[in-house]
Structures are given as structure tokens and as C-alpha cells.
N, C-alpha and C. Protein backbone atom coordinates (compact mmCIF):
# COMPACT_ATOMS: atom_id res chain seq x y z
N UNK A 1 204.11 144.33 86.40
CA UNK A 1 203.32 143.32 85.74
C UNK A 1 202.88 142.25 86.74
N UNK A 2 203.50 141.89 87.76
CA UNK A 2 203.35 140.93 88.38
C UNK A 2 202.49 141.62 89.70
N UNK A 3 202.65 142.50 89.54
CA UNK A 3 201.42 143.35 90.69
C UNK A 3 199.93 143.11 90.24
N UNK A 4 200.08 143.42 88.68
CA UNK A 4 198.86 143.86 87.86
C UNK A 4 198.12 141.99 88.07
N UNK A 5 198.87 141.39 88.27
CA UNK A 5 198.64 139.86 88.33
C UNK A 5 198.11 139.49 89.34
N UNK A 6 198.56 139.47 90.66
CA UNK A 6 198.11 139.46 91.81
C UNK A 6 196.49 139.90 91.89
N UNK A 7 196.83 141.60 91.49
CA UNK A 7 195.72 142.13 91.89
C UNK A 7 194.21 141.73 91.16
N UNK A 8 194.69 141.19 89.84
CA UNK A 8 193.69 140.10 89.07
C UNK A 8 192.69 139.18 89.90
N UNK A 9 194.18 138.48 90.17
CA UNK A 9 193.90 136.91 91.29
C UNK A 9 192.71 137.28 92.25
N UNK A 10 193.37 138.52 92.77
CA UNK A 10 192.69 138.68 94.16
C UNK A 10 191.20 139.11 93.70
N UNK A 11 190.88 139.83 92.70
CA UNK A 11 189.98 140.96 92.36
C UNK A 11 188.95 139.52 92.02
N UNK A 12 189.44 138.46 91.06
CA UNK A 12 188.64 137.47 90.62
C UNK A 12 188.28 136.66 92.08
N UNK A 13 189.26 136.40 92.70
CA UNK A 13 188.64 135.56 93.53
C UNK A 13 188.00 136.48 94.99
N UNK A 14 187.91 137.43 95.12
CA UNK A 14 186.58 138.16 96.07
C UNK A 14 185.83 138.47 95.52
N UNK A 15 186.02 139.48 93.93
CA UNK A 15 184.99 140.00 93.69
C UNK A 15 183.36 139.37 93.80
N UNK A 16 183.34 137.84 93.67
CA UNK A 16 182.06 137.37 93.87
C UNK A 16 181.36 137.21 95.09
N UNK A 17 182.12 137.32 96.08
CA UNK A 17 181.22 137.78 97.57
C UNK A 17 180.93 138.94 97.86
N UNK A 18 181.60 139.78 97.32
CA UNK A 18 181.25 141.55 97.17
C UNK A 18 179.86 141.65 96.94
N UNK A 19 178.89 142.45 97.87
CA UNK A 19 177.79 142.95 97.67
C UNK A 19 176.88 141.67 97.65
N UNK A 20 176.88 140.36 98.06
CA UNK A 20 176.44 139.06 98.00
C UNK A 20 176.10 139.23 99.66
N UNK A 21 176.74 139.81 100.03
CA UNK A 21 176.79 139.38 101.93
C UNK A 21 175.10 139.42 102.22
N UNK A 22 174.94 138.30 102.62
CA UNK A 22 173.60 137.70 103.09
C UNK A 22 172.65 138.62 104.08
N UNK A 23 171.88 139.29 103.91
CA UNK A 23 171.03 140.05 104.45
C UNK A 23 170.18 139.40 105.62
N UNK A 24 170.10 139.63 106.79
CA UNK A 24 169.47 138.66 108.15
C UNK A 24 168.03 139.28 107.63
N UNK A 25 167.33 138.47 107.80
CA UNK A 25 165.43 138.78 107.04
C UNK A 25 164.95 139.50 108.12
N UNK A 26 163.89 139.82 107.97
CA UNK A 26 163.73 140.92 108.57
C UNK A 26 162.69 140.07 109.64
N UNK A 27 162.61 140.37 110.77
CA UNK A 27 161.38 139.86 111.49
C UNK A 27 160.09 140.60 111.88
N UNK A 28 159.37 139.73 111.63
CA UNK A 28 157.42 139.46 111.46
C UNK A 28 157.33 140.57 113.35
N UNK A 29 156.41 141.83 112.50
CA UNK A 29 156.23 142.17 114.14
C UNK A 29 154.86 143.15 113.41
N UNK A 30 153.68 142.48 114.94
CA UNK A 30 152.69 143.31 115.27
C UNK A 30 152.61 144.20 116.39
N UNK A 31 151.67 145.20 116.55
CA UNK A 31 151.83 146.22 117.68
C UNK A 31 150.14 146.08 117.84
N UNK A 32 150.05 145.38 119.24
CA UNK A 32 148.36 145.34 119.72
C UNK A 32 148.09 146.62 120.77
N UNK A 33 147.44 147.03 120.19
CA UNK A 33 147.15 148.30 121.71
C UNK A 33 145.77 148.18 122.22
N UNK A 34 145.67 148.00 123.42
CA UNK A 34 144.32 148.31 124.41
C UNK A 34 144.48 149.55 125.56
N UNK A 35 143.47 150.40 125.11
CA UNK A 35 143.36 151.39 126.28
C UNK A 35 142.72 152.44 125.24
N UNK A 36 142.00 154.06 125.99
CA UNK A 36 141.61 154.96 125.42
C UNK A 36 142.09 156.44 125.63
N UNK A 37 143.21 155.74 126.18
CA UNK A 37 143.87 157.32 126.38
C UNK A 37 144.80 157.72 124.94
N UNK A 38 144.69 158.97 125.08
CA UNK A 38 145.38 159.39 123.48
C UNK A 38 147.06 159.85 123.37
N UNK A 39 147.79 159.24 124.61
CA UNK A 39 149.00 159.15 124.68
C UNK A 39 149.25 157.63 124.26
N UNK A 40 148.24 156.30 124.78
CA UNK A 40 149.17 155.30 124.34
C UNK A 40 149.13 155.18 123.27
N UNK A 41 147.59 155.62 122.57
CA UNK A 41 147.07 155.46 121.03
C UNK A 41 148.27 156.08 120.29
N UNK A 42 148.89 157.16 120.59
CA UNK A 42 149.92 158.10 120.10
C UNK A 42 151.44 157.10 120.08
N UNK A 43 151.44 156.34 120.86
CA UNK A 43 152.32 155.27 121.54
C UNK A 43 152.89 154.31 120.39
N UNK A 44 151.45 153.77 120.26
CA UNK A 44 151.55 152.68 119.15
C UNK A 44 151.37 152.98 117.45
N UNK A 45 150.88 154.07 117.47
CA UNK A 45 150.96 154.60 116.61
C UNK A 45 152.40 155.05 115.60
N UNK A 46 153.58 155.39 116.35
CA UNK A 46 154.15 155.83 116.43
C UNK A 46 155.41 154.64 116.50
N UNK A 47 154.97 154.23 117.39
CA UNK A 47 156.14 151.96 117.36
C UNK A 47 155.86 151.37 115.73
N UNK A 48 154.24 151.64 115.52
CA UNK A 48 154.28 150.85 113.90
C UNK A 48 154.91 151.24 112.89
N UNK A 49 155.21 152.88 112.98
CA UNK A 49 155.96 153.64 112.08
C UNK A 49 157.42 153.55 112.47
N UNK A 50 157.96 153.32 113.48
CA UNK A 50 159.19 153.32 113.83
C UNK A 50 159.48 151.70 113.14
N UNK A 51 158.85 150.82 113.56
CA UNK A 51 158.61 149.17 113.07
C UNK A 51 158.77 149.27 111.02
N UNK A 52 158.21 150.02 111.08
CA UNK A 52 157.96 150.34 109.40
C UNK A 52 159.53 150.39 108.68
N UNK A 53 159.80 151.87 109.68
CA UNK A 53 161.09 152.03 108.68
C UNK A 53 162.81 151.73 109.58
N UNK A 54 161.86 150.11 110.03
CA UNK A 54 163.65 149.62 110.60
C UNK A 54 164.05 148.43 109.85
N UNK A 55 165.21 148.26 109.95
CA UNK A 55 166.20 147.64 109.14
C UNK A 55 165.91 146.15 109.59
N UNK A 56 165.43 146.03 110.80
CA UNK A 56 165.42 144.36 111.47
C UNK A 56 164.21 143.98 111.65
N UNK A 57 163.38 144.62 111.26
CA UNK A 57 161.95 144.24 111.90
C UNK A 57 160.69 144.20 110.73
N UNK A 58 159.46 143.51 110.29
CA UNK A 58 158.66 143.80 109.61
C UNK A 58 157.69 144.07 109.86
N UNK A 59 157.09 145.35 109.62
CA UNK A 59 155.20 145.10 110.29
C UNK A 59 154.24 144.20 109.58
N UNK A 60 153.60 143.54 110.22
CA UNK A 60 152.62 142.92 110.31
C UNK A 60 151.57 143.17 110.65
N UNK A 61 150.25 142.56 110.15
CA UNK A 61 149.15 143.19 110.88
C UNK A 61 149.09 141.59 112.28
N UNK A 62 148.19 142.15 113.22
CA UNK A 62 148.26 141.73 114.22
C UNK A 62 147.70 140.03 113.71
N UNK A 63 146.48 140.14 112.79
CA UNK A 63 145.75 138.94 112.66
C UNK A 63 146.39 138.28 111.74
N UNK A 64 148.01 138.27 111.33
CA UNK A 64 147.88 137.82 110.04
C UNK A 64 148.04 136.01 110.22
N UNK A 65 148.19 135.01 109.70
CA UNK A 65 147.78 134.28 109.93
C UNK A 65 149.67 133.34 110.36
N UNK A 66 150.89 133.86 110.00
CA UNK A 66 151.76 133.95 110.00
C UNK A 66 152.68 133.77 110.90
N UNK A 67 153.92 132.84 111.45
CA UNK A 67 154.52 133.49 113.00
C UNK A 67 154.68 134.75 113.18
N UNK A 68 154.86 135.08 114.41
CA UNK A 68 155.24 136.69 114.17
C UNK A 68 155.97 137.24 116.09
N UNK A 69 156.27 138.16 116.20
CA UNK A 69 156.24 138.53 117.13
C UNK A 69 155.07 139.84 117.80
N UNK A 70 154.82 139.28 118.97
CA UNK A 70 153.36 140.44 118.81
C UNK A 70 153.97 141.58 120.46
N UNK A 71 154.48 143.08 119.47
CA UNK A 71 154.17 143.60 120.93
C UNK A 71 152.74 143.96 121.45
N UNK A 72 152.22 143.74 122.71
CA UNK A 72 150.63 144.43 123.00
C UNK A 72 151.57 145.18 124.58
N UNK A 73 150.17 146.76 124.17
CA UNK A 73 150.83 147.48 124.63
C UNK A 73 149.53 147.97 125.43
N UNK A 74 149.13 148.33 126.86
CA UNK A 74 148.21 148.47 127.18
C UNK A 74 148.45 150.00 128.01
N UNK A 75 147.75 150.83 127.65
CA UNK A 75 147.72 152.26 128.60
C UNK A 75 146.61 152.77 129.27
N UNK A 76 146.28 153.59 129.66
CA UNK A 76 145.77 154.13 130.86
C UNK A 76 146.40 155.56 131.27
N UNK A 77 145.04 156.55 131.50
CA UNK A 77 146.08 157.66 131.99
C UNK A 77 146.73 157.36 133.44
N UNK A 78 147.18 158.07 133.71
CA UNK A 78 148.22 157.87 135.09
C UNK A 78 148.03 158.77 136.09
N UNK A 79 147.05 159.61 135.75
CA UNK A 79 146.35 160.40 136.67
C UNK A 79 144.94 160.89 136.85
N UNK A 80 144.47 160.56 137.97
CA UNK A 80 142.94 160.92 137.71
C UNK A 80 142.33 161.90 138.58
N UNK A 81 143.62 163.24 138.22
CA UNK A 81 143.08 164.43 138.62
C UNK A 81 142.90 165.25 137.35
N UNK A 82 141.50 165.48 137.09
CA UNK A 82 141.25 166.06 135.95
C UNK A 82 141.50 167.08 135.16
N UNK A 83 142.38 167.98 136.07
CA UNK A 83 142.99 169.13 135.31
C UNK A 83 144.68 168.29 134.67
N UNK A 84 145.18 167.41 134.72
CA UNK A 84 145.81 166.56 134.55
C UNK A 84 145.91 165.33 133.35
N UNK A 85 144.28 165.25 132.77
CA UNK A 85 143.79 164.00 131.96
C UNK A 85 144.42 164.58 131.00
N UNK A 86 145.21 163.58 129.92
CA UNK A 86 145.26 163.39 128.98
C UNK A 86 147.61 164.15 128.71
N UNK A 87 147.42 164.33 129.90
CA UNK A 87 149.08 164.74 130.74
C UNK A 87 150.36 163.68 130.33
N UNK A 88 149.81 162.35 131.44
CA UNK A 88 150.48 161.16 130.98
C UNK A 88 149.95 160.19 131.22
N UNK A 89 150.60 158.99 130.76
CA UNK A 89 149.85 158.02 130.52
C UNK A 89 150.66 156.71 131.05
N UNK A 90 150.12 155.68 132.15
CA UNK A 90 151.18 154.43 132.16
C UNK A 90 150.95 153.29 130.79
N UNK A 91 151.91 152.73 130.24
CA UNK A 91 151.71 151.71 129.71
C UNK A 91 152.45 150.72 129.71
N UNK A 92 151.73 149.30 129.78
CA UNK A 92 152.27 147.99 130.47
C UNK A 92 153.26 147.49 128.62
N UNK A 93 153.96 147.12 128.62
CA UNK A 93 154.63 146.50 127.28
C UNK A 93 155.10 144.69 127.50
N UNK A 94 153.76 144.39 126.54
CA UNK A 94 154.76 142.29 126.66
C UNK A 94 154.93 142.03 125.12
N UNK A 95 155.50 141.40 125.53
CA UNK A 95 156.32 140.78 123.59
C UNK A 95 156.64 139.53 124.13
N UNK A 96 155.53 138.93 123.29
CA UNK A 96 155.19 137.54 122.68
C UNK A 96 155.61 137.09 121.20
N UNK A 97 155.78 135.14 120.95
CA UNK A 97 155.54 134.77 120.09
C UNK A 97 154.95 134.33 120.01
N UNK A 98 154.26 134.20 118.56
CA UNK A 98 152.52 133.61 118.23
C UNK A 98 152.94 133.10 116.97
N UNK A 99 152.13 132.12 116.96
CA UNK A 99 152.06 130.99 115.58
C UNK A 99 150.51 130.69 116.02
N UNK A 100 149.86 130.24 115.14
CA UNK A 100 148.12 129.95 114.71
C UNK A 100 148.46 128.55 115.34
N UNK A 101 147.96 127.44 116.24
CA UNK A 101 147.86 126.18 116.07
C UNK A 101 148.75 126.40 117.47
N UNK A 102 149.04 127.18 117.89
CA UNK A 102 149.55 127.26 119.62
C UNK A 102 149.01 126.92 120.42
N UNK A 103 149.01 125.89 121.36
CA UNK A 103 148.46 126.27 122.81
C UNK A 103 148.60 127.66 123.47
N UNK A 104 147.46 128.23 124.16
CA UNK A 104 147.67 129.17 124.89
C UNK A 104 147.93 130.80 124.08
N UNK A 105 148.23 131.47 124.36
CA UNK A 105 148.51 132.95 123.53
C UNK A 105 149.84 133.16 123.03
N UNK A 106 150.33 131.81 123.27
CA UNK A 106 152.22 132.25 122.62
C UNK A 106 152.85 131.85 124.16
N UNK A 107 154.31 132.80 123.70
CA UNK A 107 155.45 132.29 124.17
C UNK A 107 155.95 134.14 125.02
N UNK A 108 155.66 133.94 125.73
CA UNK A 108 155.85 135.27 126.64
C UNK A 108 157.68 135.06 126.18
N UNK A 109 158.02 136.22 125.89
CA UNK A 109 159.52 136.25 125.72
C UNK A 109 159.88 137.80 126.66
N UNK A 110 159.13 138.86 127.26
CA UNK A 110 159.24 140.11 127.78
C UNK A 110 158.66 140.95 128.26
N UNK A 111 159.05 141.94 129.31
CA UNK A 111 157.84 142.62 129.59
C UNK A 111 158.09 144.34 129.96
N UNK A 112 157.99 145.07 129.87
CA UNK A 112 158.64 146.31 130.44
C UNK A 112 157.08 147.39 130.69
N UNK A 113 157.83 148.30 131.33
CA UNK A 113 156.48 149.49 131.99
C UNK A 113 157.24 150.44 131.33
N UNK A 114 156.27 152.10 131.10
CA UNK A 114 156.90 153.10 130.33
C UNK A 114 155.98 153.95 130.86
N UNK A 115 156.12 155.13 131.40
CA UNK A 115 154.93 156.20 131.42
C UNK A 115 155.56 157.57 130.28
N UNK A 116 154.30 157.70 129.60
CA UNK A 116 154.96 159.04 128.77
C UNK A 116 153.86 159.59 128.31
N UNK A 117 154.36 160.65 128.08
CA UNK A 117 153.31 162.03 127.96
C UNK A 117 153.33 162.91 126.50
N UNK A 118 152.32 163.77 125.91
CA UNK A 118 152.43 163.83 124.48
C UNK A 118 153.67 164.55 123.92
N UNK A 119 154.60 164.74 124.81
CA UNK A 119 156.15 165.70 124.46
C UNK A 119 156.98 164.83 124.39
N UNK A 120 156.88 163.73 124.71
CA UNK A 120 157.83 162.59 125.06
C UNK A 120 157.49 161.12 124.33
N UNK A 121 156.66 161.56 123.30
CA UNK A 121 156.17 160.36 122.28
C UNK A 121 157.31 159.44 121.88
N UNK A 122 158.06 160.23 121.11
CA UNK A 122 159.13 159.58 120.28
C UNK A 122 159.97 158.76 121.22
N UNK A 123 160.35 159.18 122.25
CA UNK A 123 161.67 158.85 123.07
C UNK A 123 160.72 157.90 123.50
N UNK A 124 159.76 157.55 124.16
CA UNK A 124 158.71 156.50 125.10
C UNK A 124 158.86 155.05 123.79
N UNK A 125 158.94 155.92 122.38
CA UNK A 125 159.15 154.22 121.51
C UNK A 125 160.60 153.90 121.23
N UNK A 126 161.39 155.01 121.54
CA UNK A 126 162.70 154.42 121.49
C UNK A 126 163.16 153.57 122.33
N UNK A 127 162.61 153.18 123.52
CA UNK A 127 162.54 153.20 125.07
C UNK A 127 162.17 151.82 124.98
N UNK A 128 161.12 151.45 123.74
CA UNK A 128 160.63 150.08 123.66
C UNK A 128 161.09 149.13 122.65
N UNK A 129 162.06 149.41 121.69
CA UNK A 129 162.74 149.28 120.79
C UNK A 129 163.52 148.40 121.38
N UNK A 130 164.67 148.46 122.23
CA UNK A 130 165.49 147.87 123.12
C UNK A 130 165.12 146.32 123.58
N UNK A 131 163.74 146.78 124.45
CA UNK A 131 163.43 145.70 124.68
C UNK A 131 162.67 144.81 123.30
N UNK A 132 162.18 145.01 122.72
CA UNK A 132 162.30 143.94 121.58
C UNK A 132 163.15 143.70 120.79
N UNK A 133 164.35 144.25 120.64
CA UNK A 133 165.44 143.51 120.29
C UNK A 133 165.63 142.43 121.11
N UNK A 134 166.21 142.81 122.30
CA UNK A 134 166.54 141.71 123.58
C UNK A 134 165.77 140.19 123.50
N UNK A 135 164.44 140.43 123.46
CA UNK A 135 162.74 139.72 123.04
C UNK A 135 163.69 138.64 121.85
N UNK A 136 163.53 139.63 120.41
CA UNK A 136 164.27 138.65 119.33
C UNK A 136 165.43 138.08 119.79
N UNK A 137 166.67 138.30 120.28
CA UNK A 137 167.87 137.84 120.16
C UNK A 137 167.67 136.87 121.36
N UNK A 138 167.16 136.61 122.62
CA UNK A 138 166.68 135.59 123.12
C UNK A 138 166.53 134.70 122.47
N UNK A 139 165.40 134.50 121.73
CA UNK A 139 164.43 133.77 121.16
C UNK A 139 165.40 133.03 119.93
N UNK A 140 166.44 134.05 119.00
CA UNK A 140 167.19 133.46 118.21
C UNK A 140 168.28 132.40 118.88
N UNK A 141 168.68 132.92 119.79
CA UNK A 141 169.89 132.07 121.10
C UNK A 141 169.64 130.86 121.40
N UNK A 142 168.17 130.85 122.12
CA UNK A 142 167.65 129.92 123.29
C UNK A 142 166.62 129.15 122.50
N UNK A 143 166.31 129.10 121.20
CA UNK A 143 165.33 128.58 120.56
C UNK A 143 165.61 128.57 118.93
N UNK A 144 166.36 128.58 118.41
CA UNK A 144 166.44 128.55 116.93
C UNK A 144 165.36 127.76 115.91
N UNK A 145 164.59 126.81 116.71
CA UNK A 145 163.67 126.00 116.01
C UNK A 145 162.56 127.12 116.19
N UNK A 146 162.45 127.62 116.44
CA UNK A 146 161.00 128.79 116.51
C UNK A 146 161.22 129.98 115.53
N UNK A 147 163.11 130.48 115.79
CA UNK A 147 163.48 131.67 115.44
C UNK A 147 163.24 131.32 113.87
N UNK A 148 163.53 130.12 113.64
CA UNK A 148 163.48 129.65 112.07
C UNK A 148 161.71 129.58 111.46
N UNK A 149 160.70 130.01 112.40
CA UNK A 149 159.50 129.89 111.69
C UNK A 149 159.38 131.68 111.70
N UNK A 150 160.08 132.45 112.34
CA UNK A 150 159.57 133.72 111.57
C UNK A 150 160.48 133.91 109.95
């Protein structure tokens, strides 16, 4: 009986934080791509869908009017021997923050290089994933008055 009591006590006084645990919001993210090769197009294509269905991140469109974090991702093939075009591709990666009413284009928070080719799609955005975490958790650390406008 005095078990059955306890376990009352206890059951009443947690049960109300059970399944309450505060969910971290998800953060504001665009993917800008410049270039015409059909590996980076494949690139970003492929980051917005990965962006889509992650647990920490929200897509955004690039223009929205909103803070956000913006990756821009710029490619180029990587070789310009023509039996070769369309093989692989370099692409430059920066991740910025942007708010409307900024000086300048934002807040450079990162930058990384990636070359990848159309067999190696998936792994080339896993590759970039990393570094925008790093990008956010900076930015949450070293700046909380900003981290609080996404």
C-alpha cells in the first residue's frame, strides 16, 4: 500500500513534464545557387530536400522577407576537357545571416569548398550539413541577440 502511494506521488508530480519537453524551433534556412552546371543544380537541389526533412532546420524561400540563414552555393564544372563536362563540378559554400534592414549582405558566419560529381550527390550534401550546423551553433553561442530573431 505504501508503494502504491509513493508511486502516486511520483506519477502526479512528473507526469506533467512528460511529453511537455520543449522542442528547440526549428531554424529559417535558404539555399541560393549560382552556376550552370547540372551537378551543382543537382547540389542544391538535393540540400533543399535534405533542409526539408530535418529535424533542426526550416526551408525558406530565399526572398522571404524574414531572418533566416542563407546557404549560397556557387558551382562550376571543374574540368574543361570536354570529354569530361558535366563529370564534376567545384562548388564554393558560404552561410550567412540575413535580416531585411541590414547593412551590407549579412553576417558571414562560414565557408567551405566541395567538388562532386553526379554519383556522389547525396554524400557532397551530407558534407554540407556539418558545416551549417557549426554556422548555427556559433551564431547561437557568440550572439544570442540575433540567434533570438530567427
Amino acid at each position: 500500500m505504501r508503494f502504491l502511494g509513493l508511486f502516486t506521488f511520483f506519477l502526479l508530480a512528473v507526469a506533467p513534464h512528460l511529453g511537455f519537453a520543449q522542442a528547440e524551433r526549428k531554424v529559417p534556412v535558404a539555399v541560393s545557387h549560382e552556376g550552370k552546371d547540372q551537378v551543382g543544380q543537382s547540389v542544391a537541389r538535393v540540400l533543399e530536400e535534405t533542409i526539408s526533412a530535418s529535424q533542426r532546420f526550416l526551408p525558406v524561400a530565399e526572398n522571404t522577407p524574414r531572418p533566416r540563414i542563407i546557404i549560397n552555393l556557387e558551382s562550376t564544372e571543374a574540368l574543361a576537357i570536354r570529354q569530361l563536362q558535366g563529370q564534376i563540378s567545384a562548388i564554393a559554400i558560404s552561410i550567412i545571416y540575413y535580416r531585411t534592414g541590414m547593412p551590407g549582405v549579412g553576417i558571414f558566419l562560414g565557408q567551405a569548398v566541395n567538388s562532386c560529381s553526379p554519383e556522389i550527390i547525396s554524400a557532397c550534401v551530407k558534407n554540407i550539413i556539418p558545416h551549417l550546423e557549426r554556422a548555427t551553433d556559433f551564431l547561437k553561442r557568440h550572439d544570442p541577440d540575433l540567434w533570438n530573431t530567427l
